[in-house]
ModelCIF file with pLDDT and N, C-alpha, C, O atoms, coordinates in Angstrom:
data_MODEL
#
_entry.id   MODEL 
#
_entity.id                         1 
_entity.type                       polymer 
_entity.pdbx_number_of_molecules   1 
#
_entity_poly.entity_id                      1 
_entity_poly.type                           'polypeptide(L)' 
_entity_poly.nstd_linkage                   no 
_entity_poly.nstd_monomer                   no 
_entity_poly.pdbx_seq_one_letter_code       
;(UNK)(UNK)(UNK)(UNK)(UNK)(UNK)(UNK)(UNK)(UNK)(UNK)(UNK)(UNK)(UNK)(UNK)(UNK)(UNK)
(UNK)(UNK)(UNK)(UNK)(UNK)(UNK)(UNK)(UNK)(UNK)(UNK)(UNK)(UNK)(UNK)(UNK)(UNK)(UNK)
(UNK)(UNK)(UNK)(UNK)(UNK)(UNK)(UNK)(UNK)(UNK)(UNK)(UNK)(UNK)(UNK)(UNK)(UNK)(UNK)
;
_entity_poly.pdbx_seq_one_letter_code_can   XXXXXXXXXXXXXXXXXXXXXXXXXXXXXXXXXXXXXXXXXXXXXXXX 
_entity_poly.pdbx_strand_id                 A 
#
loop_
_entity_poly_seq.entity_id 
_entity_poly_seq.num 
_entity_poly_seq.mon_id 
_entity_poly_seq.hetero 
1 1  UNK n 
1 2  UNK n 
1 3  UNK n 
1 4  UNK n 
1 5  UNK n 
1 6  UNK n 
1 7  UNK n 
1 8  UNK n 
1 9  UNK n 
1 10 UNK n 
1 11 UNK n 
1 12 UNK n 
1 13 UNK n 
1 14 UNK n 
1 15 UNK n 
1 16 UNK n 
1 17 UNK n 
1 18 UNK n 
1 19 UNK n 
1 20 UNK n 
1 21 UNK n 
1 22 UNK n 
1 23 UNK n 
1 24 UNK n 
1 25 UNK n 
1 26 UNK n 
1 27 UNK n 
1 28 UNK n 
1 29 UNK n 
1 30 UNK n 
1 31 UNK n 
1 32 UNK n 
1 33 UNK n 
1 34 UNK n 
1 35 UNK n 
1 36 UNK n 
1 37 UNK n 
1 38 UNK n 
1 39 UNK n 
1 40 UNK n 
1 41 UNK n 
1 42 UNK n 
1 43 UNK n 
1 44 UNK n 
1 45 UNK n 
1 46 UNK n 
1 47 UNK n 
1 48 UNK n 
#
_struct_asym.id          A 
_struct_asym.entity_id   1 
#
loop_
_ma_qa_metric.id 
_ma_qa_metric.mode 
_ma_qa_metric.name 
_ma_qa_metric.software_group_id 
_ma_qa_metric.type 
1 global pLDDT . pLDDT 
2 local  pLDDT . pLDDT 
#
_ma_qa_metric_global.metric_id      1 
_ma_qa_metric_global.metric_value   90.15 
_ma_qa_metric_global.model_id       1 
_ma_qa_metric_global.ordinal_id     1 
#
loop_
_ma_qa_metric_local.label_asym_id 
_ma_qa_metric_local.label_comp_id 
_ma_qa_metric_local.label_seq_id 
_ma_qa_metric_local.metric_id 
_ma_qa_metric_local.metric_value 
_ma_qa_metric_local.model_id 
_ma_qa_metric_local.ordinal_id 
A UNK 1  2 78.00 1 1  
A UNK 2  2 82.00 1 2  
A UNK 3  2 88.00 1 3  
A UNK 4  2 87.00 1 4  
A UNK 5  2 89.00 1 5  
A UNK 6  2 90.00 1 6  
A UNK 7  2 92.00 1 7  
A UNK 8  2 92.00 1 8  
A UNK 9  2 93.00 1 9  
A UNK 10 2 95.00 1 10 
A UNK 11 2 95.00 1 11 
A UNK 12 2 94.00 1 12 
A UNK 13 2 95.00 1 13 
A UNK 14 2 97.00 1 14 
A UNK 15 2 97.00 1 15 
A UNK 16 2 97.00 1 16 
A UNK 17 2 96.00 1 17 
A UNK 18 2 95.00 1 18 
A UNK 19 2 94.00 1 19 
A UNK 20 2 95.00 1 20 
A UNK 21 2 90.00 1 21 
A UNK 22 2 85.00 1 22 
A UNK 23 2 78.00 1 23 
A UNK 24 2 77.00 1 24 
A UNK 25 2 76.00 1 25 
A UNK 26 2 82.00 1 26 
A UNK 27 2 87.00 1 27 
A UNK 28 2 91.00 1 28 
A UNK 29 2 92.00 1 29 
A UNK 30 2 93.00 1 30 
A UNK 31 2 95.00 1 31 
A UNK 32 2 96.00 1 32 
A UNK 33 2 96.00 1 33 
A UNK 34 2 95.00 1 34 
A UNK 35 2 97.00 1 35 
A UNK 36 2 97.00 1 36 
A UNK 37 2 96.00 1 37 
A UNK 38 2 94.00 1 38 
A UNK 39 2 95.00 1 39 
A UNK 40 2 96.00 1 40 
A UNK 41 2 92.00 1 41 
A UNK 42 2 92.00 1 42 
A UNK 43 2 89.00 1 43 
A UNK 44 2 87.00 1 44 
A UNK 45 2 79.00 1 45 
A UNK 46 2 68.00 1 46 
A UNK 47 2 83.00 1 47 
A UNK 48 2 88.00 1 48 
#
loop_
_atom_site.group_PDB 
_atom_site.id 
_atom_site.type_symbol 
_atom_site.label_atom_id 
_atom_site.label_alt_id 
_atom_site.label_comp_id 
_atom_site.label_asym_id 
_atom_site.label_entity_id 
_atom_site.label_seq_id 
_atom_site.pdbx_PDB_ins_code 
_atom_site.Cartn_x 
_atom_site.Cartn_y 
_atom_site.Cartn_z 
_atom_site.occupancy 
_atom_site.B_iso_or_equiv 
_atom_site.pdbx_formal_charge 
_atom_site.auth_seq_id 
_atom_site.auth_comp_id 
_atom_site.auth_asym_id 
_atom_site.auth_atom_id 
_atom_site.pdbx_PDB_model_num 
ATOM 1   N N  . UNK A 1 1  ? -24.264 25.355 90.572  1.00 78.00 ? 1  UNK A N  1 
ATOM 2   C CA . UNK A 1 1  ? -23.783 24.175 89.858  1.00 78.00 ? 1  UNK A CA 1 
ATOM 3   C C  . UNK A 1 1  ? -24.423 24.093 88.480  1.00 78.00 ? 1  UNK A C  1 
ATOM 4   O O  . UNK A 1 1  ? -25.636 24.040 88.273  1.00 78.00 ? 1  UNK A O  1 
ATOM 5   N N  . UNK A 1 2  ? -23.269 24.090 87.382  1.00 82.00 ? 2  UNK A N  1 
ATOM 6   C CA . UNK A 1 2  ? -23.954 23.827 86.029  1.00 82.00 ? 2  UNK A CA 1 
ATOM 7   C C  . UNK A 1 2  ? -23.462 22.547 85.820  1.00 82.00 ? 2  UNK A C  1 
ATOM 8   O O  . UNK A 1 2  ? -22.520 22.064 86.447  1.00 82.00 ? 2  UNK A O  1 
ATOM 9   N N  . UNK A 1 3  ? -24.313 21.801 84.637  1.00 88.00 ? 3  UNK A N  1 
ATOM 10  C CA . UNK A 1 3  ? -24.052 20.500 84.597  1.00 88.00 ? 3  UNK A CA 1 
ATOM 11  C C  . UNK A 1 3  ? -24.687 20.239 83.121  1.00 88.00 ? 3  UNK A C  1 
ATOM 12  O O  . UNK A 1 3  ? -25.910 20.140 83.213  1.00 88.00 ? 3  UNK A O  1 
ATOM 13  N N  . UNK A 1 4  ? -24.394 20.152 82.296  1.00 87.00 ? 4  UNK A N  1 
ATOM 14  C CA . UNK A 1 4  ? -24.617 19.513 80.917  1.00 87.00 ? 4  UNK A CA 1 
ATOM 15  C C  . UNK A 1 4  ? -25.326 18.212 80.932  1.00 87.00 ? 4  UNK A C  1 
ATOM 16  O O  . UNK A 1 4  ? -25.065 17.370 81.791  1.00 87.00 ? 4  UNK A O  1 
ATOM 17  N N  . UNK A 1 5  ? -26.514 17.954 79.700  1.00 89.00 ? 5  UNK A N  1 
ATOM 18  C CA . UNK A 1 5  ? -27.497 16.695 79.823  1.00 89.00 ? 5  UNK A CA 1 
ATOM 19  C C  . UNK A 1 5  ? -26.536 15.824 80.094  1.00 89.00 ? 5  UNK A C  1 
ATOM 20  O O  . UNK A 1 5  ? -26.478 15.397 81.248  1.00 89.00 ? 5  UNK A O  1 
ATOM 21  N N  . UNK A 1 6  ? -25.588 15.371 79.126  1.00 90.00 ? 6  UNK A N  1 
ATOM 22  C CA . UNK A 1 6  ? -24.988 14.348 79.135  1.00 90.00 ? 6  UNK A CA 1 
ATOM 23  C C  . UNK A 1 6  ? -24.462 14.370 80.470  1.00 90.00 ? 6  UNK A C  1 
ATOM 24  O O  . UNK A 1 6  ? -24.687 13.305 81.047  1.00 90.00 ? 6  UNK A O  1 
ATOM 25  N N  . UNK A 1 7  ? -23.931 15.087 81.060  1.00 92.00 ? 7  UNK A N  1 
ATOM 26  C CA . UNK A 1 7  ? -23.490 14.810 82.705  1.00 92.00 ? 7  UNK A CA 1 
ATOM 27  C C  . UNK A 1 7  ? -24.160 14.164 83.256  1.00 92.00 ? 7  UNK A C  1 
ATOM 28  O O  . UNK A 1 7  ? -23.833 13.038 83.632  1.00 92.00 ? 7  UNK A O  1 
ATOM 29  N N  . UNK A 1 8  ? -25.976 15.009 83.586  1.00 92.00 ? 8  UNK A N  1 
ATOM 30  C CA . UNK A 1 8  ? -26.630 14.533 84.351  1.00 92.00 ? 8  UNK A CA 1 
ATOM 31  C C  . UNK A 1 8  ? -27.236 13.035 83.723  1.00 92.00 ? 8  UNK A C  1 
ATOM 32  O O  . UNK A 1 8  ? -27.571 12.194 84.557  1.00 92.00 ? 8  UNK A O  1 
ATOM 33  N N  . UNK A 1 9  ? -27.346 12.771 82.555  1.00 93.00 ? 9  UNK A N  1 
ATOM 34  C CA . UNK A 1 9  ? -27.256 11.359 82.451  1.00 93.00 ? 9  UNK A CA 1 
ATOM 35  C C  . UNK A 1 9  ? -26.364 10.249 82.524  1.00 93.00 ? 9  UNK A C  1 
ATOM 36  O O  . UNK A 1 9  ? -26.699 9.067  82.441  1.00 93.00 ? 9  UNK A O  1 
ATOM 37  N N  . UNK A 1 10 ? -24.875 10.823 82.730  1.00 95.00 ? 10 UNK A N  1 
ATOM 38  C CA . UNK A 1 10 ? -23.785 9.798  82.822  1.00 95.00 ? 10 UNK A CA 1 
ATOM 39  C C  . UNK A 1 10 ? -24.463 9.591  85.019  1.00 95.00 ? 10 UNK A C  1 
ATOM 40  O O  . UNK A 1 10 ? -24.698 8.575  85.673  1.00 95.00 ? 10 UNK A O  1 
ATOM 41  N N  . UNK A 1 11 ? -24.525 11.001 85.382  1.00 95.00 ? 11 UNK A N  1 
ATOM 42  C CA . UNK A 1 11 ? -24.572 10.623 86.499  1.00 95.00 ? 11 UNK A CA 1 
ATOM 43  C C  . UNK A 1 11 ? -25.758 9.534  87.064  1.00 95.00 ? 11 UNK A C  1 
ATOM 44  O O  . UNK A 1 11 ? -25.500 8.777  88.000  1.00 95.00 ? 11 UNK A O  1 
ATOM 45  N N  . UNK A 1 12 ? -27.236 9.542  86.314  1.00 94.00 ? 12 UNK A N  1 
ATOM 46  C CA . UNK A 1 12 ? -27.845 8.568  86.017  1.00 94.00 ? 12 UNK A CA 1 
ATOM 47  C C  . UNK A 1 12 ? -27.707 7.315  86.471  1.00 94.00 ? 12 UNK A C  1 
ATOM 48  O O  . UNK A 1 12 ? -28.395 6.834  87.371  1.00 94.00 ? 12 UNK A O  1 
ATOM 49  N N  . UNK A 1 13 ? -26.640 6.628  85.750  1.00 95.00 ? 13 UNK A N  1 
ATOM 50  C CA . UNK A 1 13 ? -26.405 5.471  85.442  1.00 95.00 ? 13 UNK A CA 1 
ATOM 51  C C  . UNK A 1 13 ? -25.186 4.949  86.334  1.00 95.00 ? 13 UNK A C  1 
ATOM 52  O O  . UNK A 1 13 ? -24.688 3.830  86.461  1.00 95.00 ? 13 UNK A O  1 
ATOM 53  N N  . UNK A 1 14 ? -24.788 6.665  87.120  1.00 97.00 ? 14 UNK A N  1 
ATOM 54  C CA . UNK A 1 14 ? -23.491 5.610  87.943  1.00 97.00 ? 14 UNK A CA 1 
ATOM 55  C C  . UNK A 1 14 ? -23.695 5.122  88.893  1.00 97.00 ? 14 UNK A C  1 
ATOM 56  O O  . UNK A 1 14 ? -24.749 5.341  89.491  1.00 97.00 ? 14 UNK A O  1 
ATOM 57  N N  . UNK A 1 15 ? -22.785 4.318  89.347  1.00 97.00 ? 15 UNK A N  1 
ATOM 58  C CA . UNK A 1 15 ? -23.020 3.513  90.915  1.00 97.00 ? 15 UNK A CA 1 
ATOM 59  C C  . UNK A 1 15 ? -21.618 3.155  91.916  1.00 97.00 ? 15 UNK A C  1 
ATOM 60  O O  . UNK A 1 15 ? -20.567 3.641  91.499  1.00 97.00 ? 15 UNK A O  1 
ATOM 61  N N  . UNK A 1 16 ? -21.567 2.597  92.793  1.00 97.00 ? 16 UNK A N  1 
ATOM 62  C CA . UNK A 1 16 ? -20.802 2.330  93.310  1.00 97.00 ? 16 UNK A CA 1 
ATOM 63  C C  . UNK A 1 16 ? -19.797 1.214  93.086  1.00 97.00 ? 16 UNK A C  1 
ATOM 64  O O  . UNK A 1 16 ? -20.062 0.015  93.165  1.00 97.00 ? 16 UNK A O  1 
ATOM 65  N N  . UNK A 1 17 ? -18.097 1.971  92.670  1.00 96.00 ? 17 UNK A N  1 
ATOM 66  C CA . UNK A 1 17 ? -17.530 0.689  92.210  1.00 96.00 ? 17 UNK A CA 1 
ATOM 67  C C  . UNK A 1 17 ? -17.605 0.990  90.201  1.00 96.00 ? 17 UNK A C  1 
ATOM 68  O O  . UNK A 1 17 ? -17.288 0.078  89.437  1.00 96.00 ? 17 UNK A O  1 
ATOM 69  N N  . UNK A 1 18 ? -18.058 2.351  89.689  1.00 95.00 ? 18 UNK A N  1 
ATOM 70  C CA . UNK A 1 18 ? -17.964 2.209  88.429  1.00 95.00 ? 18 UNK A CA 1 
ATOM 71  C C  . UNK A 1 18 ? -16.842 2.813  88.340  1.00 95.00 ? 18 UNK A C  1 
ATOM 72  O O  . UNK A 1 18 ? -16.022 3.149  89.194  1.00 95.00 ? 18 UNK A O  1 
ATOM 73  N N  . UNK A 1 19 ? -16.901 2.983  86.595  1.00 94.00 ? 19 UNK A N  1 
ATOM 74  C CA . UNK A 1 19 ? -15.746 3.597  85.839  1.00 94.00 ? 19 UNK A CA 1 
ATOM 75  C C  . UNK A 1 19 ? -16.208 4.681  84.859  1.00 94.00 ? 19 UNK A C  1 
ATOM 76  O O  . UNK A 1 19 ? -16.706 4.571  83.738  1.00 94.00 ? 19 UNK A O  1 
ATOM 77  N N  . UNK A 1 20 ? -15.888 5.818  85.631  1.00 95.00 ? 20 UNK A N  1 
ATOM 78  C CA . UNK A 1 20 ? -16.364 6.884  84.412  1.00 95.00 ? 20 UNK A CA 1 
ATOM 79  C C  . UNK A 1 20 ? -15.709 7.097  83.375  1.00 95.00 ? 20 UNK A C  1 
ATOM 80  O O  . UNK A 1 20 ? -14.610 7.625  83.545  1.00 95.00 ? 20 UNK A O  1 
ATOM 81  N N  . UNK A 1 21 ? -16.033 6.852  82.305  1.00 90.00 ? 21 UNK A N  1 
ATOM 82  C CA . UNK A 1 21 ? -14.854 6.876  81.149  1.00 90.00 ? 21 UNK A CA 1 
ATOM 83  C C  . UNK A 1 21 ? -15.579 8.243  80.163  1.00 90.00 ? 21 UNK A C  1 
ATOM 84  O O  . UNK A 1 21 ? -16.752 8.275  79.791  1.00 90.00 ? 21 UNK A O  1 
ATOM 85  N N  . UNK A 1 22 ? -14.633 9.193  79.916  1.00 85.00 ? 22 UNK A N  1 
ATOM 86  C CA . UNK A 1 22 ? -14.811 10.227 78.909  1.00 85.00 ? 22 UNK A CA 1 
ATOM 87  C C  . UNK A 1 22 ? -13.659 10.687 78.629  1.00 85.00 ? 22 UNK A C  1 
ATOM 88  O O  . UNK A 1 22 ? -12.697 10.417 79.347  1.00 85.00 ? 22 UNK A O  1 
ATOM 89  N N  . UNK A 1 23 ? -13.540 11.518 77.459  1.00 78.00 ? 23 UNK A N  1 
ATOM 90  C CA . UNK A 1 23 ? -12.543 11.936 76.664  1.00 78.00 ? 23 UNK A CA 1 
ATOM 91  C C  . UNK A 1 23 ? -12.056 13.294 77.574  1.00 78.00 ? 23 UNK A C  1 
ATOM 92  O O  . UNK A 1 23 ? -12.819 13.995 78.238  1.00 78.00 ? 23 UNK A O  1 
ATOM 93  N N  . UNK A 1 24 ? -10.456 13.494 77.415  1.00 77.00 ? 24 UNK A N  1 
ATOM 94  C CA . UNK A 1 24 ? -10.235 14.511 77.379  1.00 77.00 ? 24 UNK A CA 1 
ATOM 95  C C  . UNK A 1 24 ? -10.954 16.102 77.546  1.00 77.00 ? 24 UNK A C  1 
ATOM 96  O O  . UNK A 1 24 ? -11.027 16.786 76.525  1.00 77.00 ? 24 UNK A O  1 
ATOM 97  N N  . UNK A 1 25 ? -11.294 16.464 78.396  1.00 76.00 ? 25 UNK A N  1 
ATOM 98  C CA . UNK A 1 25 ? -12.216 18.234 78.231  1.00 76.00 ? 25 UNK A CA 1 
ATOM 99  C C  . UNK A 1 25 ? -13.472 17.175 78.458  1.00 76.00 ? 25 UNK A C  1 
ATOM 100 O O  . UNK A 1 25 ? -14.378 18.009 78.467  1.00 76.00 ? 25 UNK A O  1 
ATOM 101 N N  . UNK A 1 26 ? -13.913 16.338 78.582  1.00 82.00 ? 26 UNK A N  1 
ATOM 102 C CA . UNK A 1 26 ? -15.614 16.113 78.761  1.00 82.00 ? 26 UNK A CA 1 
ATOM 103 C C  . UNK A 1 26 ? -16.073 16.898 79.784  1.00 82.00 ? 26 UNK A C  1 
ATOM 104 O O  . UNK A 1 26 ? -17.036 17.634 79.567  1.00 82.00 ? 26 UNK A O  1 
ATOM 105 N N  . UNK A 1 27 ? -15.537 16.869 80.894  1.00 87.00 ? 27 UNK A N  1 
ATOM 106 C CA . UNK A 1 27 ? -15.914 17.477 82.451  1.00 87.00 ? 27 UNK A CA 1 
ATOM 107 C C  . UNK A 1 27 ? -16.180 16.133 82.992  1.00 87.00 ? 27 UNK A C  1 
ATOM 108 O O  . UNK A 1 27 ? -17.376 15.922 83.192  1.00 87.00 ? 27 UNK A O  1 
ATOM 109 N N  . UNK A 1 28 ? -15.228 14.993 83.335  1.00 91.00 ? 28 UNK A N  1 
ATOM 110 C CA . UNK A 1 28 ? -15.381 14.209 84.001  1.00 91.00 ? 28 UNK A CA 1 
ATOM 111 C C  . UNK A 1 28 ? -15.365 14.106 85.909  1.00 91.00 ? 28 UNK A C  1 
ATOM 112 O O  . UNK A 1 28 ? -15.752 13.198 86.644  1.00 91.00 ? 28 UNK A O  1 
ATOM 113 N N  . UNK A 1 29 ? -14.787 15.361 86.209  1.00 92.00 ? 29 UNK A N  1 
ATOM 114 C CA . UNK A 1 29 ? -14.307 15.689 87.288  1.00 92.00 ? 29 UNK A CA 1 
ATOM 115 C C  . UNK A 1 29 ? -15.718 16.855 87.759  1.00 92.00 ? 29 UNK A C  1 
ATOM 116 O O  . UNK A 1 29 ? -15.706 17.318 88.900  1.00 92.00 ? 29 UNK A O  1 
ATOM 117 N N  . UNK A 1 30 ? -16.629 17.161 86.982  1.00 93.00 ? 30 UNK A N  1 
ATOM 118 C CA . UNK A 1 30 ? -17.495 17.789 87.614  1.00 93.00 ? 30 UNK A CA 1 
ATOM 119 C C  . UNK A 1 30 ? -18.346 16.405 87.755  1.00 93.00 ? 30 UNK A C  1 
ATOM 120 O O  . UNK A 1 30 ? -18.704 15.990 88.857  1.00 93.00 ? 30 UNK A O  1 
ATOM 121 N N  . UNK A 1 31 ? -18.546 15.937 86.905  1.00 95.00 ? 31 UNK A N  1 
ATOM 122 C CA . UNK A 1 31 ? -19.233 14.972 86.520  1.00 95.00 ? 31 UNK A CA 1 
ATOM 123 C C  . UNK A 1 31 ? -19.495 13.953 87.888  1.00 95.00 ? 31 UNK A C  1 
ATOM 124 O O  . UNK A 1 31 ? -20.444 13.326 88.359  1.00 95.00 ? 31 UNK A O  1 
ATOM 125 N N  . UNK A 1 32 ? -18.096 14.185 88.213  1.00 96.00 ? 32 UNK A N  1 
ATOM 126 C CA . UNK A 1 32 ? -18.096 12.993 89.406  1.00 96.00 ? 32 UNK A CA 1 
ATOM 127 C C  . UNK A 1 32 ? -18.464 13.518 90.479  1.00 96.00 ? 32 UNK A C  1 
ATOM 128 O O  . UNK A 1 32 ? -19.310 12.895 91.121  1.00 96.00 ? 32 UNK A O  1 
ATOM 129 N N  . UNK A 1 33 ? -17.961 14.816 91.023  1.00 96.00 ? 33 UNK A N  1 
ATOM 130 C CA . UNK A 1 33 ? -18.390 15.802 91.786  1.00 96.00 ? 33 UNK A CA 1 
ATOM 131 C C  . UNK A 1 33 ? -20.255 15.787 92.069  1.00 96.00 ? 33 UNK A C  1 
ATOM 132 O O  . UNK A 1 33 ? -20.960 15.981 93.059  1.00 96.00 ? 33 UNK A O  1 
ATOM 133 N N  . UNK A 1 34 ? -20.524 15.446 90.613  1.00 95.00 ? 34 UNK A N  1 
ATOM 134 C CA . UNK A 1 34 ? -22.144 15.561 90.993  1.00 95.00 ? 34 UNK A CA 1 
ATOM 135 C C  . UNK A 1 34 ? -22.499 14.518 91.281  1.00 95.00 ? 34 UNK A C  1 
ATOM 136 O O  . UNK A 1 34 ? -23.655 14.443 91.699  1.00 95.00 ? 34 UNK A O  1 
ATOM 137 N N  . UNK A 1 35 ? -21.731 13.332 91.195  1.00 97.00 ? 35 UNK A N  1 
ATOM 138 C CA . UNK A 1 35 ? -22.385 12.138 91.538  1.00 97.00 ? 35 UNK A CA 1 
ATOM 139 C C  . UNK A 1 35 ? -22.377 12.066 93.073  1.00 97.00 ? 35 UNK A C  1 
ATOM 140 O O  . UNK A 1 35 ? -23.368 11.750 93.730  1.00 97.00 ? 35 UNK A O  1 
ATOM 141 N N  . UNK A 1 36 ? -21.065 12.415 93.640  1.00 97.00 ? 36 UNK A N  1 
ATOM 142 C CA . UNK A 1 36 ? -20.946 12.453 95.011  1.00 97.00 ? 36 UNK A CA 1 
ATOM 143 C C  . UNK A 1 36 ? -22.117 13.782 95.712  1.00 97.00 ? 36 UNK A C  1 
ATOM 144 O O  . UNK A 1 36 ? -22.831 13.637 96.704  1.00 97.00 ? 36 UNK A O  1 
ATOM 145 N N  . UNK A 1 37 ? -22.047 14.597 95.139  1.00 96.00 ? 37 UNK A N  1 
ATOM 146 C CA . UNK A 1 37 ? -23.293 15.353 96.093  1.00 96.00 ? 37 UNK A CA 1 
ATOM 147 C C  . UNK A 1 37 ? -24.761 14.816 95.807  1.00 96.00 ? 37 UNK A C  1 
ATOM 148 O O  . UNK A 1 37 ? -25.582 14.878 96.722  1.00 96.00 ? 37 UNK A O  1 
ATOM 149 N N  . UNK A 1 38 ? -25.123 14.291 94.578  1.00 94.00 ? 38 UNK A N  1 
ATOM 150 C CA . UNK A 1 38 ? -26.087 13.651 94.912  1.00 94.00 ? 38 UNK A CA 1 
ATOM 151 C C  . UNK A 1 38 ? -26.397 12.673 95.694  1.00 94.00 ? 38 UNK A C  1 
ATOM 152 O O  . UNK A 1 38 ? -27.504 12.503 96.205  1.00 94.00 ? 38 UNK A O  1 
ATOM 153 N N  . UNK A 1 39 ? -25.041 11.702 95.878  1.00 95.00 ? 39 UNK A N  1 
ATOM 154 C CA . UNK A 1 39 ? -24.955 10.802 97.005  1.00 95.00 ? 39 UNK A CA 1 
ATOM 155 C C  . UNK A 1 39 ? -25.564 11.097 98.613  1.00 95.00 ? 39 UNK A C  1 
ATOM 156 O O  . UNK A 1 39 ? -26.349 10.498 99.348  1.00 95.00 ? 39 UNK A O  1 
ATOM 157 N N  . UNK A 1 40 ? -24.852 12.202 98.709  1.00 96.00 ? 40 UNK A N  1 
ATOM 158 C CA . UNK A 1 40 ? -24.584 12.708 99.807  1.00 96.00 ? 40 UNK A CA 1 
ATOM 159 C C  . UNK A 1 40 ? -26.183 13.848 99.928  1.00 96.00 ? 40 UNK A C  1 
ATOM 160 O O  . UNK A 1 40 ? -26.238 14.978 100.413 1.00 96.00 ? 40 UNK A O  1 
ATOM 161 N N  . UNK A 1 41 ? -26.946 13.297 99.504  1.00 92.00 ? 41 UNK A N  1 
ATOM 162 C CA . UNK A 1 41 ? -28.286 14.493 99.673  1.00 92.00 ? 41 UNK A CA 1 
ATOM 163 C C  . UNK A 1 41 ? -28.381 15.614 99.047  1.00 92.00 ? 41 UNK A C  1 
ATOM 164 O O  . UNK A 1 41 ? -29.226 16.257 99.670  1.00 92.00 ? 41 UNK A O  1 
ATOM 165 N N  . UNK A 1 42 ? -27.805 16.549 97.710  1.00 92.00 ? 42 UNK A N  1 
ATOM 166 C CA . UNK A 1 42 ? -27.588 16.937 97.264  1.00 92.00 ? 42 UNK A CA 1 
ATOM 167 C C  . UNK A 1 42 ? -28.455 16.953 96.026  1.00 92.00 ? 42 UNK A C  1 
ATOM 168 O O  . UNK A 1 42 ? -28.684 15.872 95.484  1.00 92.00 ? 42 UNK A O  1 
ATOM 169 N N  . UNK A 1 43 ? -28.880 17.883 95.603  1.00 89.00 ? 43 UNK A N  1 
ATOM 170 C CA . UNK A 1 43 ? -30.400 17.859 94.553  1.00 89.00 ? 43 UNK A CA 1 
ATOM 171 C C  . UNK A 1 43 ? -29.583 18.766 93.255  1.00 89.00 ? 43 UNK A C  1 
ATOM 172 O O  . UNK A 1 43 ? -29.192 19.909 93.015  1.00 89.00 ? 43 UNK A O  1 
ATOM 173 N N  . UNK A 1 44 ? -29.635 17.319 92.592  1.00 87.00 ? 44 UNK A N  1 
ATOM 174 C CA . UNK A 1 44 ? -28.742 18.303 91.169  1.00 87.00 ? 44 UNK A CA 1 
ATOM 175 C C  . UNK A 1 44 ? -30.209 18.948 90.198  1.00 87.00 ? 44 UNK A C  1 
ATOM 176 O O  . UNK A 1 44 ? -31.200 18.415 89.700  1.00 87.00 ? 44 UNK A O  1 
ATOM 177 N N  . UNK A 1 45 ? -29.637 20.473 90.287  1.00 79.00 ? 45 UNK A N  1 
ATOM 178 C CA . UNK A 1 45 ? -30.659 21.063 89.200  1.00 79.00 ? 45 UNK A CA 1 
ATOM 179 C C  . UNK A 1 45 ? -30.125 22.359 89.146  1.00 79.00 ? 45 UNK A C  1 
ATOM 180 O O  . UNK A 1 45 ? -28.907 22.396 88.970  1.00 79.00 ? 45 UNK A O  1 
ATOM 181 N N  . UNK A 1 46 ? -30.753 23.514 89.257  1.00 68.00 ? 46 UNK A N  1 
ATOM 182 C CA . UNK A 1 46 ? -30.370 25.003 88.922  1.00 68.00 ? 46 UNK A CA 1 
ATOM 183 C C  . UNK A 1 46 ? -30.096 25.766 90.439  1.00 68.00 ? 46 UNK A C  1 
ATOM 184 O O  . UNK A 1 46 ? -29.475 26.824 90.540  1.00 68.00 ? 46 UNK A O  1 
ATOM 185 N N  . UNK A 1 47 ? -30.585 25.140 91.397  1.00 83.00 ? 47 UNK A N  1 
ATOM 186 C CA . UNK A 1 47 ? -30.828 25.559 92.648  1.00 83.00 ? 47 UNK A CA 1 
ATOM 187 C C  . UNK A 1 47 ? -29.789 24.597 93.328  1.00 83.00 ? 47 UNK A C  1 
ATOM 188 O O  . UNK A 1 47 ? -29.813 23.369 93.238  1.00 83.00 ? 47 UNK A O  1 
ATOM 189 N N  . UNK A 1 48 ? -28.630 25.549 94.206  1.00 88.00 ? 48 UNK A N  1 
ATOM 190 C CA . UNK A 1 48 ? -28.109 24.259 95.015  1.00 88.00 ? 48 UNK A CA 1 
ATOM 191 C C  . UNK A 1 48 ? -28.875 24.190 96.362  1.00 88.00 ? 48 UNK A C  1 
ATOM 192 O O  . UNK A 1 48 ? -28.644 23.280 97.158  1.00 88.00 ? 48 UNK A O  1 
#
């Protein structure tokens, strides 16, 4: 799993019940992807 700062700081700040808002090509769809495996016990870094 790669993940760009700004990812891992949008993922940061999300919660349950938000709204991820980014442009076009941001990678909003990984983005979210990482929010849910971190949810789910999932250790976002270089190592899955």
């Amino acid at each position: 799993i790669s993940l760009r700062p700004y990812q891992m700081e949008a993922i940061g700040r999300m919660h349950n019940g938000c709204i991820l808002c980014g442009g076009v090509g941001s990678g909003k769809s990984r983005t979210a992807l990482g929010y849910f495996y971190a949810q789910n016990g999932g250790v976002l870094g270089s190592t899955y």
